[in-house]
C-alpha atoms as a PDB file:
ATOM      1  CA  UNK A   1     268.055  46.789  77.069  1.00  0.00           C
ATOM      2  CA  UNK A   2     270.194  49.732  77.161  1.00  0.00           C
ATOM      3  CA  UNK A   3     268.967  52.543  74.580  1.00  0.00           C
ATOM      4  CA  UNK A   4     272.422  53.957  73.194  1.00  0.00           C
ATOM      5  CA  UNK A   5     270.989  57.085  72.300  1.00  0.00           C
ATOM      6  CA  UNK A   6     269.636  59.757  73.844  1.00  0.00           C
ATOM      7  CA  UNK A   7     267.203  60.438  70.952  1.00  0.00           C
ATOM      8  CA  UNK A   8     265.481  56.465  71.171  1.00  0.00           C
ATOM      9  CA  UNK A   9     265.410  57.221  75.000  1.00  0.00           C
ATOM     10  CA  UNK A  10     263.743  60.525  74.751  1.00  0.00           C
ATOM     11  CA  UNK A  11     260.844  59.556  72.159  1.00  0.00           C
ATOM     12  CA  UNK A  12     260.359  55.983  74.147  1.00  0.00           C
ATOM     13  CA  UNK A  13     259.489  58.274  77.157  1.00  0.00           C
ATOM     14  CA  UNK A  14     257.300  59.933  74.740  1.00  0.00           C
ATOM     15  CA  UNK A  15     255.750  57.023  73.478  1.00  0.00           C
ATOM     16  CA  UNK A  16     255.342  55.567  77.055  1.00  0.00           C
ATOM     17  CA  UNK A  17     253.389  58.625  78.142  1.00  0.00           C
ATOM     18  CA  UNK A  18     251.016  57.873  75.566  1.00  0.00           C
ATOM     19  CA  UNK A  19     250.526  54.376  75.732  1.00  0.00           C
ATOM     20  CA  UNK A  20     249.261  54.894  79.582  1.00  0.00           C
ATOM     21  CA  UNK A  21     246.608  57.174  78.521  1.00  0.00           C
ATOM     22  CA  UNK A  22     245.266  55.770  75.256  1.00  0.00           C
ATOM     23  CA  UNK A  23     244.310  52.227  77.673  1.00  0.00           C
ATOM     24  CA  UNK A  24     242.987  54.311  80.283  1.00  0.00           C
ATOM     25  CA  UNK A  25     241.065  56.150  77.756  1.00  0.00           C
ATOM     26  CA  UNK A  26     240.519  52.341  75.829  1.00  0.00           C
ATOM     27  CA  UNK A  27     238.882  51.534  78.502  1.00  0.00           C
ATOM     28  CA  UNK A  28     236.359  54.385  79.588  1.00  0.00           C
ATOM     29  CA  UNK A  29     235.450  54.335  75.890  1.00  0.00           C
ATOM     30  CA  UNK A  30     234.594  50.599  76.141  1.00  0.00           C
ATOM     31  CA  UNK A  31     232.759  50.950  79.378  1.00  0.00           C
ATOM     32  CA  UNK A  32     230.533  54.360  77.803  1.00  0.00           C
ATOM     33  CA  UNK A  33     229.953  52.287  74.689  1.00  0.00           C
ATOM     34  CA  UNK A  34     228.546  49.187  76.529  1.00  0.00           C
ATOM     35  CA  UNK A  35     226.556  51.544  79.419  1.00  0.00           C
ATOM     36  CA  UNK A  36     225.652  54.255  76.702  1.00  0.00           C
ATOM     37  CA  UNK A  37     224.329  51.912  74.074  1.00  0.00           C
ATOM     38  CA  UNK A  38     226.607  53.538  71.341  1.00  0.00           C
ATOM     39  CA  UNK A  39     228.176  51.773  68.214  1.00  0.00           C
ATOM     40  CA  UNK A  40     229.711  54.609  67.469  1.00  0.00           C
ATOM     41  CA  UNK A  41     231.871  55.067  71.003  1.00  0.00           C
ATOM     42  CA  UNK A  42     232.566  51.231  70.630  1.00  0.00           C
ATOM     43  CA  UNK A  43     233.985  51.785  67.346  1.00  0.00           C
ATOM     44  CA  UNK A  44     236.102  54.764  68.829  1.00  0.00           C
ATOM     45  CA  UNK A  45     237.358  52.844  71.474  1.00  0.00           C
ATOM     46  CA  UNK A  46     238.568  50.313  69.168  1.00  0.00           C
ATOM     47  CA  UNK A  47     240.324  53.195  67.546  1.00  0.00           C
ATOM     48  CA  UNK A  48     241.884  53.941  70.953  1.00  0.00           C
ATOM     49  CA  UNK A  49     243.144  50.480  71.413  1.00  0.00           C
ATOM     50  CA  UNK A  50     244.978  50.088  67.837  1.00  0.00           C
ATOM     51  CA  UNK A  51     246.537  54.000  68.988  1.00  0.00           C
ATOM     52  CA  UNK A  52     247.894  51.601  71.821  1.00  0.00           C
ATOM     53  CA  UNK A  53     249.085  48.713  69.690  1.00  0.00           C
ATOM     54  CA  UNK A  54     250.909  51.490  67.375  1.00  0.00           C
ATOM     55  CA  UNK A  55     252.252  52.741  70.639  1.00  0.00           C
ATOM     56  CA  UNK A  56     253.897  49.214  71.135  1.00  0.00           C
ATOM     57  CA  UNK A  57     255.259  49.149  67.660  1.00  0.00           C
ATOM     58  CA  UNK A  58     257.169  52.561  67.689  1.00  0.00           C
ATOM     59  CA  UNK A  59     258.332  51.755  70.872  1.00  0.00           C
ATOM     60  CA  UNK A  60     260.051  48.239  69.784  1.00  0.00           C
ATOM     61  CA  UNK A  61     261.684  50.319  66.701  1.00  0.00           C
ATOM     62  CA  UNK A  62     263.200  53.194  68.187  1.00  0.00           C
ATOM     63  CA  UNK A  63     265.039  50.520  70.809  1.00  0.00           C
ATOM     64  CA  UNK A  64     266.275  48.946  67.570  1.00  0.00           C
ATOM     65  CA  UNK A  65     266.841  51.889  65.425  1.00  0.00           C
ATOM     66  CA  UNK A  66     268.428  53.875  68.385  1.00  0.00           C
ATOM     67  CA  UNK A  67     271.243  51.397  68.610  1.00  0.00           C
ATOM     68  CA  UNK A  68     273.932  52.506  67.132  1.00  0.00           C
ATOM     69  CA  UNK A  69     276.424  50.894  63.788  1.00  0.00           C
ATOM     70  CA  UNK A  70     278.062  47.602  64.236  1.00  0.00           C
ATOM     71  CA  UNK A  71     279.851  45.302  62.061  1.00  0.00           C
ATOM     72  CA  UNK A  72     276.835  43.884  60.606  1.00  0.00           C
ATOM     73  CA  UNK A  73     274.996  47.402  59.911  1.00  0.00           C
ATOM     74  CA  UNK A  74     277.222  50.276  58.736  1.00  0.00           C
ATOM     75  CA  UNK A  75     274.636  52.691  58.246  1.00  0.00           C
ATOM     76  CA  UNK A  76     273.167  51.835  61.557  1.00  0.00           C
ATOM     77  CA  UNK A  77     269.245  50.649  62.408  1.00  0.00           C
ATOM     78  CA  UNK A  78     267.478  53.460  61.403  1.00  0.00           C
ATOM     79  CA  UNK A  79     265.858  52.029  58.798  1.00  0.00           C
ATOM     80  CA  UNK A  80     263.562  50.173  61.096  1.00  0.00           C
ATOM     81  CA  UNK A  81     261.982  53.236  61.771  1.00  0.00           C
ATOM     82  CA  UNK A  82     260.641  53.956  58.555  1.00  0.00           C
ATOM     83  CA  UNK A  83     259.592  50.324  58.935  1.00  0.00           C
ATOM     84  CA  UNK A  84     257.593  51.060  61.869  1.00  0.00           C
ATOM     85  CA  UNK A  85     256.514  54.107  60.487  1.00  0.00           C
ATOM     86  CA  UNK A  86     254.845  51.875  57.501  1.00  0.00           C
ATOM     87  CA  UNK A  87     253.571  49.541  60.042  1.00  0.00           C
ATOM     88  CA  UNK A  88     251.605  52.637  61.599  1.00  0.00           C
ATOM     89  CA  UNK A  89     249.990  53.746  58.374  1.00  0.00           C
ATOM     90  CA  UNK A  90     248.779  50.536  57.220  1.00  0.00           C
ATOM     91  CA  UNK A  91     247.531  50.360  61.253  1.00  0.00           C
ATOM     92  CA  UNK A  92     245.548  53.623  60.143  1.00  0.00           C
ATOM     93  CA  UNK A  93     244.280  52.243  56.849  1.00  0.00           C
ATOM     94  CA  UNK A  94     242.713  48.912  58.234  1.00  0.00           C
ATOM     95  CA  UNK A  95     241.144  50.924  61.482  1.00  0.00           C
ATOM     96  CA  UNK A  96     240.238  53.245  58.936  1.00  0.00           C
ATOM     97  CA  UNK A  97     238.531  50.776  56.684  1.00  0.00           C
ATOM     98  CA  UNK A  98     236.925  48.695  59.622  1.00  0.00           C
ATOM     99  CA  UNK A  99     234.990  51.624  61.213  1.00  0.00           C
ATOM    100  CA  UNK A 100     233.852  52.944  57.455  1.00  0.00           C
ATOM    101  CA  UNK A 101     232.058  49.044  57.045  1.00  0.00           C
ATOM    102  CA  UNK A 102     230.486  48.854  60.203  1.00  0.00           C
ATOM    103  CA  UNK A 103     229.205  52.721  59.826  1.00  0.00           C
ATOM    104  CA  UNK A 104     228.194  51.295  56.594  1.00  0.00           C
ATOM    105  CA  UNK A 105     226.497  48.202  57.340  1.00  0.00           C
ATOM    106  CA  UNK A 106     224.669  50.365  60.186  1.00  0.00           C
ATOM    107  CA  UNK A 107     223.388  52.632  57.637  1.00  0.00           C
ATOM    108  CA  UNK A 108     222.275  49.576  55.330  1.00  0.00           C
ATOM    109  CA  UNK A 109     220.542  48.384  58.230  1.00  0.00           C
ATOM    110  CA  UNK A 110     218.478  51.776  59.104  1.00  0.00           C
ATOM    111  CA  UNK A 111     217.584  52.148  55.860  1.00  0.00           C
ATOM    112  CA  UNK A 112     215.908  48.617  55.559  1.00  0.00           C
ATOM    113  CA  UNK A 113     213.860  49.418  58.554  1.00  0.00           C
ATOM    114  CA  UNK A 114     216.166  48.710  61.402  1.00  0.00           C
ATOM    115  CA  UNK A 115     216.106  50.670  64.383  1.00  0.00           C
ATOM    116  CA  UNK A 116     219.254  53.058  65.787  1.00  0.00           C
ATOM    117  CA  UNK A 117     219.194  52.731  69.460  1.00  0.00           C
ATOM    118  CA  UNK A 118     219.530  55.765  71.278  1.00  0.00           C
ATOM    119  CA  UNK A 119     222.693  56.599  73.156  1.00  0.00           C
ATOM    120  CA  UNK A 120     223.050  57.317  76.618  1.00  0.00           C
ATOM    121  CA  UNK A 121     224.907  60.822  77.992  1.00  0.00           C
ATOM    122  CA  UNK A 122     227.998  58.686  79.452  1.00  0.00           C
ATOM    123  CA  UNK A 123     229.003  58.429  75.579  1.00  0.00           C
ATOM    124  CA  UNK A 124     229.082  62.108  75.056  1.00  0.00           C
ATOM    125  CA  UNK A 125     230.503  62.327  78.091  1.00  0.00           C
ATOM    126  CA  UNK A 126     233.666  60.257  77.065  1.00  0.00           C
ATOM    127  CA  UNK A 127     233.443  61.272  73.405  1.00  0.00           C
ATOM    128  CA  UNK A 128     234.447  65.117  74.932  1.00  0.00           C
ATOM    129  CA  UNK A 129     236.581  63.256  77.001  1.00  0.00           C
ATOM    130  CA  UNK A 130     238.117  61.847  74.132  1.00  0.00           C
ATOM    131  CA  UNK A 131     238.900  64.759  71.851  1.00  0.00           C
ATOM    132  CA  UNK A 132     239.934  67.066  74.689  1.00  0.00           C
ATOM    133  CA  UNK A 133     242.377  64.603  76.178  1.00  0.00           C
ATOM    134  CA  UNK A 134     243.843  62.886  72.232  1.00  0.00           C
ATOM    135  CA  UNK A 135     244.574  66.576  70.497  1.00  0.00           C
ATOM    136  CA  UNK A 136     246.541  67.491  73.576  1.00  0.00           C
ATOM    137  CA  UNK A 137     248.175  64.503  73.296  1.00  0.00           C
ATOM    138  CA  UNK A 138     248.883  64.903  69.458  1.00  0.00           C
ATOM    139  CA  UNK A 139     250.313  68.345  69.823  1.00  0.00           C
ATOM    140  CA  UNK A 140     252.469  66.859  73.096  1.00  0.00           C
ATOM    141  CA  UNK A 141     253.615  64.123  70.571  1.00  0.00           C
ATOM    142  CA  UNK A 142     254.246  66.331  67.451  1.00  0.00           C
ATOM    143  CA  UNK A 143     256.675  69.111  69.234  1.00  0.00           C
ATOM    144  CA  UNK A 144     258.704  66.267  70.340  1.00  0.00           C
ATOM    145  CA  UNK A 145     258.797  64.473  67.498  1.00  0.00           C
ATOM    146  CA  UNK A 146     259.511  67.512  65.219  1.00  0.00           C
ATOM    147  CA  UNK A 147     262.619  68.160  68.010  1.00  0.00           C
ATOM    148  CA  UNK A 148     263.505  64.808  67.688  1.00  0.00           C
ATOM    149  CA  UNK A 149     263.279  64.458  63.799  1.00  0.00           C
ATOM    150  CA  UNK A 150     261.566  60.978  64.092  1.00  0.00           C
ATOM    151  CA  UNK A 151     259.244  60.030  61.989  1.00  0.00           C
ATOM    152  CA  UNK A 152     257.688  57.470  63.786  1.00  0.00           C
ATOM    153  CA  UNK A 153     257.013  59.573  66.380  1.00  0.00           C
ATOM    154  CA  UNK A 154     255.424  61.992  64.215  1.00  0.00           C
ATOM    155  CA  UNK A 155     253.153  59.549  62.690  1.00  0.00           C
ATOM    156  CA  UNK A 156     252.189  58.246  66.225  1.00  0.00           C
ATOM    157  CA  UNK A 157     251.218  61.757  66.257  1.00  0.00           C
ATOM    158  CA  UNK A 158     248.926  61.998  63.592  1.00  0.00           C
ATOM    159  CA  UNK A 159     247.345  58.541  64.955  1.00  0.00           C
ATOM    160  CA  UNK A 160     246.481  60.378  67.637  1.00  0.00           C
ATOM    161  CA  UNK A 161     244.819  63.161  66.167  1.00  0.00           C
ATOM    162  CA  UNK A 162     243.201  60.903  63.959  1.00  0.00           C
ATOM    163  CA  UNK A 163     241.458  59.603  67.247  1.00  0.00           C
ATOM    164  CA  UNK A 164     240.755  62.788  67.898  1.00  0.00           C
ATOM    165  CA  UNK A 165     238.770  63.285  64.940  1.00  0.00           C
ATOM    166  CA  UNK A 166     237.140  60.280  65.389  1.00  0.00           C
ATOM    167  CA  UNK A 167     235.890  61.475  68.396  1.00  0.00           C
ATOM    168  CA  UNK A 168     234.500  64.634  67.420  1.00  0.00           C
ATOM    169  CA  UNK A 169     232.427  62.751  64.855  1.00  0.00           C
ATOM    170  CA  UNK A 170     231.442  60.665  67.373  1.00  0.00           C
ATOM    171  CA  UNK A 171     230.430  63.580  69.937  1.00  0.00           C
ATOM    172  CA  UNK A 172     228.643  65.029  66.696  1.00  0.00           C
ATOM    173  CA  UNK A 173     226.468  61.907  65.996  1.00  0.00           C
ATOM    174  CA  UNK A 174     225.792  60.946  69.392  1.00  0.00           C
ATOM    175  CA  UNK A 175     224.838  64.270  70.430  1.00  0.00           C
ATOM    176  CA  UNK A 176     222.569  64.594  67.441  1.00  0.00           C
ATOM    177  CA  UNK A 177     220.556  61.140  68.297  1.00  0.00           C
ATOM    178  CA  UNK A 178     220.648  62.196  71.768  1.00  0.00           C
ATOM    179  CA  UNK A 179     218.680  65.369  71.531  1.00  0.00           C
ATOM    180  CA  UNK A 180     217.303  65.488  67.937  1.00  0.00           C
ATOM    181  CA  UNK A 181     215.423  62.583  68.055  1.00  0.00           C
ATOM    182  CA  UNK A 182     215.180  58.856  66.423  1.00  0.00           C
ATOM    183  CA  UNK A 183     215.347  60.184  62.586  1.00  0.00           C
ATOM    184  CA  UNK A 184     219.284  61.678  63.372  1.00  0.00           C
ATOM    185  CA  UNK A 185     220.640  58.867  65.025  1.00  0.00           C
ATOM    186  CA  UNK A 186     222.021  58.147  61.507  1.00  0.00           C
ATOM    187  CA  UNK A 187     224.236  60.722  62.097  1.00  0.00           C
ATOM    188  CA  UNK A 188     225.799  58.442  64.265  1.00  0.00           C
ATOM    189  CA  UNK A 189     227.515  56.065  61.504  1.00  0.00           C
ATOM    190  CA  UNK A 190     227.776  58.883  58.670  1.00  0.00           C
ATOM    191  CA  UNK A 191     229.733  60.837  61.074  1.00  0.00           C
ATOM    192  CA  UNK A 192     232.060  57.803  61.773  1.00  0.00           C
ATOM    193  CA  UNK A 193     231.990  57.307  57.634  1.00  0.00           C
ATOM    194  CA  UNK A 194     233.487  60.906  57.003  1.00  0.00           C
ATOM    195  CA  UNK A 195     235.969  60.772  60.074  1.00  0.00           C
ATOM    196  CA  UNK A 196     237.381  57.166  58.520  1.00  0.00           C
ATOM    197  CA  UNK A 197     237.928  59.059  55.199  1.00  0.00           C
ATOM    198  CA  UNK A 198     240.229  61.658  56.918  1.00  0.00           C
ATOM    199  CA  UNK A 199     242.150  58.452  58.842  1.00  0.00           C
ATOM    200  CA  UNK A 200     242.384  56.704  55.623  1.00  0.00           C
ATOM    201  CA  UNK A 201     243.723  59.822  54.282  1.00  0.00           C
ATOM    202  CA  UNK A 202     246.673  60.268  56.894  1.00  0.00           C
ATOM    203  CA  UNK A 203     247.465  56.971  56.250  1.00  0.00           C
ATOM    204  CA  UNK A 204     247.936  56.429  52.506  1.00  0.00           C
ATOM    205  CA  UNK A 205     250.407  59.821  52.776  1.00  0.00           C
ATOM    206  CA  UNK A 206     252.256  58.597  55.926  1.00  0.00           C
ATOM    207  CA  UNK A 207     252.611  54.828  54.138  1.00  0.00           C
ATOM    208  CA  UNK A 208     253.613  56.074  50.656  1.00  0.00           C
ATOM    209  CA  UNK A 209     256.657  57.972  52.440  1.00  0.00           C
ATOM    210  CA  UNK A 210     257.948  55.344  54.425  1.00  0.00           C
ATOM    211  CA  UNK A 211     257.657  52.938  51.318  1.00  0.00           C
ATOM    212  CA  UNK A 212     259.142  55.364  49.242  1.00  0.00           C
ATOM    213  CA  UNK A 213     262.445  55.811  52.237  1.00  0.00           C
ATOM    214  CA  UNK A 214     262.391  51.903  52.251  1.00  0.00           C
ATOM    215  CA  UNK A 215     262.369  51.784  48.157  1.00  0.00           C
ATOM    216  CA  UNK A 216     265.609  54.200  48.417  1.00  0.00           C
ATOM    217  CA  UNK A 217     263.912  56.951  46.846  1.00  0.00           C
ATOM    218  CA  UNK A 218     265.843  60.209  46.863  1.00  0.00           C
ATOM    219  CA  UNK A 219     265.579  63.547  48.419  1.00  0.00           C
ATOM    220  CA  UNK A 220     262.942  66.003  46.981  1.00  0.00           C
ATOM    221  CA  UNK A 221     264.770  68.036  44.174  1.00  0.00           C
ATOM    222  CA  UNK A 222     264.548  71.287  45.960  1.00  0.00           C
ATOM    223  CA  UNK A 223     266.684  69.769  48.623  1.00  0.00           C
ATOM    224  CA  UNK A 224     269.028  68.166  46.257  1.00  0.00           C
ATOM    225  CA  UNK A 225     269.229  71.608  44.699  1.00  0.00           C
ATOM    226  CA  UNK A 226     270.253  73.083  47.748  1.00  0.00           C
ATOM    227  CA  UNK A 227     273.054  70.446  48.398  1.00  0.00           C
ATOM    228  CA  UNK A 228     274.455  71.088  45.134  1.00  0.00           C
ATOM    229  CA  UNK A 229     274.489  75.001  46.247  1.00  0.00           C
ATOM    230  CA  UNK A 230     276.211  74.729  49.438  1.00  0.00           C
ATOM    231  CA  UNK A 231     278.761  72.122  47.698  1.00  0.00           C
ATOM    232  CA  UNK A 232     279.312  74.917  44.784  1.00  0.00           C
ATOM    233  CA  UNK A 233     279.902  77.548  47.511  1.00  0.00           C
ATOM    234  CA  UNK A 234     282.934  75.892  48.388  1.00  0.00           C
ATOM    235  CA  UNK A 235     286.355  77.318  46.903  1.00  0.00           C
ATOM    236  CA  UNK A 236     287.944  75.323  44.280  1.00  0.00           C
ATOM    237  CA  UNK A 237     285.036  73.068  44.047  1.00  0.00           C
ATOM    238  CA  UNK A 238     284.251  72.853  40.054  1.00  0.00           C
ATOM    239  CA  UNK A 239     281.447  70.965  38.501  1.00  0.00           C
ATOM    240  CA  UNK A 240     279.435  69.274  41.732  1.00  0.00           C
ATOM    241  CA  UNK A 241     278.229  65.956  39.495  1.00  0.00           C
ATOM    242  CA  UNK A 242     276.646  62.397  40.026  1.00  0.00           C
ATOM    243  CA  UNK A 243     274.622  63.493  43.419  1.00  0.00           C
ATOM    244  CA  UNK A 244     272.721  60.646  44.826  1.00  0.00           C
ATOM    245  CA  UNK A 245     270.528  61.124  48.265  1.00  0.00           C
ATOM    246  CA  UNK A 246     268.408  58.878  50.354  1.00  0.00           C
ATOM    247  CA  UNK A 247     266.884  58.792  53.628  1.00  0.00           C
ATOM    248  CA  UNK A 248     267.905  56.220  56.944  1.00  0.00           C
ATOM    249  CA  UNK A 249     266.048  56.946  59.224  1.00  0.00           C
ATOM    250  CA  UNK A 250     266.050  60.428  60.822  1.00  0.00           C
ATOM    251  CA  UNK A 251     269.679  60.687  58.906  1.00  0.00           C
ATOM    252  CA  UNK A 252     270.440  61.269  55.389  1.00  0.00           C
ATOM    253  CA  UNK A 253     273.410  60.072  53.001  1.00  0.00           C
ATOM    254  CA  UNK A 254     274.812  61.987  50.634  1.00  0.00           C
ATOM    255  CA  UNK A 255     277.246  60.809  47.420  1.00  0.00           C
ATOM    256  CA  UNK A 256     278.167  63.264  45.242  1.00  0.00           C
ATOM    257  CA  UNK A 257     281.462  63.552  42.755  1.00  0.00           C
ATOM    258  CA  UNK A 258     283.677  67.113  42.454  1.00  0.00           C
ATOM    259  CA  UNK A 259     285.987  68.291  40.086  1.00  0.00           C
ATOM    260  CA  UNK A 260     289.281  70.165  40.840  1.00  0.00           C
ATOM    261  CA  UNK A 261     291.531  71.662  39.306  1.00  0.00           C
ATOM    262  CA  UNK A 262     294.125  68.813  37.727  1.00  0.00           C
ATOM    263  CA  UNK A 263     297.840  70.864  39.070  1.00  0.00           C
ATOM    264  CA  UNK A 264     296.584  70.942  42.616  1.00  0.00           C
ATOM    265  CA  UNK A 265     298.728  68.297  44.337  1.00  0.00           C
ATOM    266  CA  UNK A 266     296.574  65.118  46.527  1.00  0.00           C
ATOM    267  CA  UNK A 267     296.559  67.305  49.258  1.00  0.00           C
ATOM    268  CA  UNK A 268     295.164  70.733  48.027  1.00  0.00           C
ATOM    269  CA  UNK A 269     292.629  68.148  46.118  1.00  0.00           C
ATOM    270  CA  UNK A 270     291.909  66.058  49.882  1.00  0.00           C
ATOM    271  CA  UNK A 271     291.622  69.776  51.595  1.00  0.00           C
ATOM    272  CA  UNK A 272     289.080  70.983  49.318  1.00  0.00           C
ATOM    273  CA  UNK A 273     287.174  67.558  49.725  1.00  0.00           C
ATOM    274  CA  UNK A 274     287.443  67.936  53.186  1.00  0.00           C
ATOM    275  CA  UNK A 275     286.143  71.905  52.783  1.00  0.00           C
ATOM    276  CA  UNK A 276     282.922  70.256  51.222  1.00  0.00           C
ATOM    277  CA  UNK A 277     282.462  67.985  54.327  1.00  0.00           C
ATOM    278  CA  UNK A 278     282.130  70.142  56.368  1.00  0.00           C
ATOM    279  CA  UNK A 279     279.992  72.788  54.602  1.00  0.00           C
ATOM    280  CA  UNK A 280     277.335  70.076  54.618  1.00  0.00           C
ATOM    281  CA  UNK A 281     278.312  69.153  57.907  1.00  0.00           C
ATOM    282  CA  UNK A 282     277.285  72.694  59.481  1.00  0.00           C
ATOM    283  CA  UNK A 283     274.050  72.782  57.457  1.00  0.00           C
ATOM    284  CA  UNK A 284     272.783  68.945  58.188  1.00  0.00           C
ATOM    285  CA  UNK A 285     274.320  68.200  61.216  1.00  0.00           C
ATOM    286  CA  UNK A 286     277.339  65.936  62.076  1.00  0.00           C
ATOM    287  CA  UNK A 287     274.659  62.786  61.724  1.00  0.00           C
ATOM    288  CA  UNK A 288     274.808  62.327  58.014  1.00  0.00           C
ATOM    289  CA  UNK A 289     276.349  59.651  56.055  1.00  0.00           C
ATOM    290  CA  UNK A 290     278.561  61.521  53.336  1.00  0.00           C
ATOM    291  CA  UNK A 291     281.338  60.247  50.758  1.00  0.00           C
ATOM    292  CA  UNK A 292     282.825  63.459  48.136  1.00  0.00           C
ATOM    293  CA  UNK A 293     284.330  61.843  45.301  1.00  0.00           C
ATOM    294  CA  UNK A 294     287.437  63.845  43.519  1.00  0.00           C
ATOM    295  CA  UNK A 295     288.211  63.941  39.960  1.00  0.00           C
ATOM    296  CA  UNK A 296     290.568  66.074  38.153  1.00  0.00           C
ATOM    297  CA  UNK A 297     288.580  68.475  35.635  1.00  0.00           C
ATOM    298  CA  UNK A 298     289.257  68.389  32.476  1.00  0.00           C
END
């Protein structure tokens, strides 16, 4: 398929990168958690493998999103995005969720008399691994996707710090039943409690925002403020009215109504319309979706 914009192509290459290393990585976590004897570095590679299944999803939405309007959408694809940004977060909240119940249910079991088995060195090996290789890839993934203004790339992002996190608890309790002893093997599944917390965290935030795009919500009112100021900077604009925002995608639309004054003639009117366009134009880029509505004040 050919990706009509040069935006879906660059964050796909992005994406790509980081799909290769979180099943490498997948895949020494499995192998450390099997040969190591440690819950918690199975339950972080599990992490590592939904980072790859999110990796799937943002790729199959920025090929959609990135293609441009047609007949069918006039405000473009870009709303399947924020779709797959949603799809992300709830990705989060259930990984999230899954490794807080087994931590959980390990902690149960210790306390009823159960025994913690020790870990072996391999998983602290690949639990350093782990956090040395997933926060460079975070902060590889964030500049881009801050360049890029996507925000499924951006929460792909914090997925991967979340991983991150997940495996410095991981290092933490595993190092702690390694050479502490049988009592602070625990630490093992609290750590992986209080890491989930912080994933469940990212999640609800990153969710709520893509619900609230999908829902049509509107721009924060400090940006809608600032629309209304660079409309009213414009000469012969009078009483900037009836502004309604909302996000597509990486893009935002903007409606809003002017008054002019009633003896200008259609075009003086159309030119200062046109004046307002392009204001917003410079400060948003030539990518928004914008409609200025004149009225004669009275």
């Amino acid at each position: 398929m050919k990706i009509s914009s040069e935006r879906s192509s660059s964050a796909i290459k992005v994406t790509y990168i980081g799909s290769v290393i979180n099943v490498m990585l997948t895949l020494a976590k499995f192998i450390a958690g099997v040969a190591g004897n440690s819950r918690a570095m199975i339950a972080d590679a599990v992490h590592s493998l939904s980072d790859f299944v999110t990796d799937i999803v943002v790729i199959a939405s920025l090929f959609i999103s990135g293609k441009p309007e047609d007949e069918d959408h006039d405000y473009g694809h870009g709303k399947f995005e924020t779709l797959a940004t949603a799809l992300i977060g709830i990705a989060l909240f259930a990984v999230g969720s899954g490794i807080i119940y087994s931590s959980s249910l390990t902690v149960y079991h210790y306390i009823n008399g159960s025994e913690i088995k020790k870990p072996g060195t391999i998983a602290i090996a690949a639990a350093a691994l782990s956090v040395i290789v997933k926060e460079l890839l975070y902060r590889y993934t964030k500049i881009h996707a801050e360049k890029l203004n996507s925000s499924a790339l951006l929460a792909n992002a914090w997925h991967h710090r979340s991983d991150a996190f997940s495996s410095i608890a991981t290092l933490t309790g595993i190092s702690a039943a390694v050479f502490f002893g049988e009592k602070f093997r625990i630490c093992d599944p609290l750590a992986g409690i209080f890491v989930s917390i912080l994933i469940i965290k990212v999640s609800v935030s990153i969710t709520k925002d893509s619900f609230n795009e999908l829902m049509e919500a509107s721009l924060t009112s400090s940006e809608e403020d600032e629309i209304l100021k660079t409309v009213t900077g414009v000469k012969g604009v009078l009483n900037p009215h009836k502004l309604r925002t909302r996000k597509i995608g990486n893009k935002i639309a903007i409606d809003i109504h002017i008054n002019v004054d009633p003896e200008l003639n259609i075009v003086n009117a159309h030119d200062i319309a046109t004046d307002v366009e392009d204001a917003l134009y410079k400060k948003y880029g030539k990518g928004i979706y914008l409609n200025v509505h004149i009225e004669p004040h009275v």
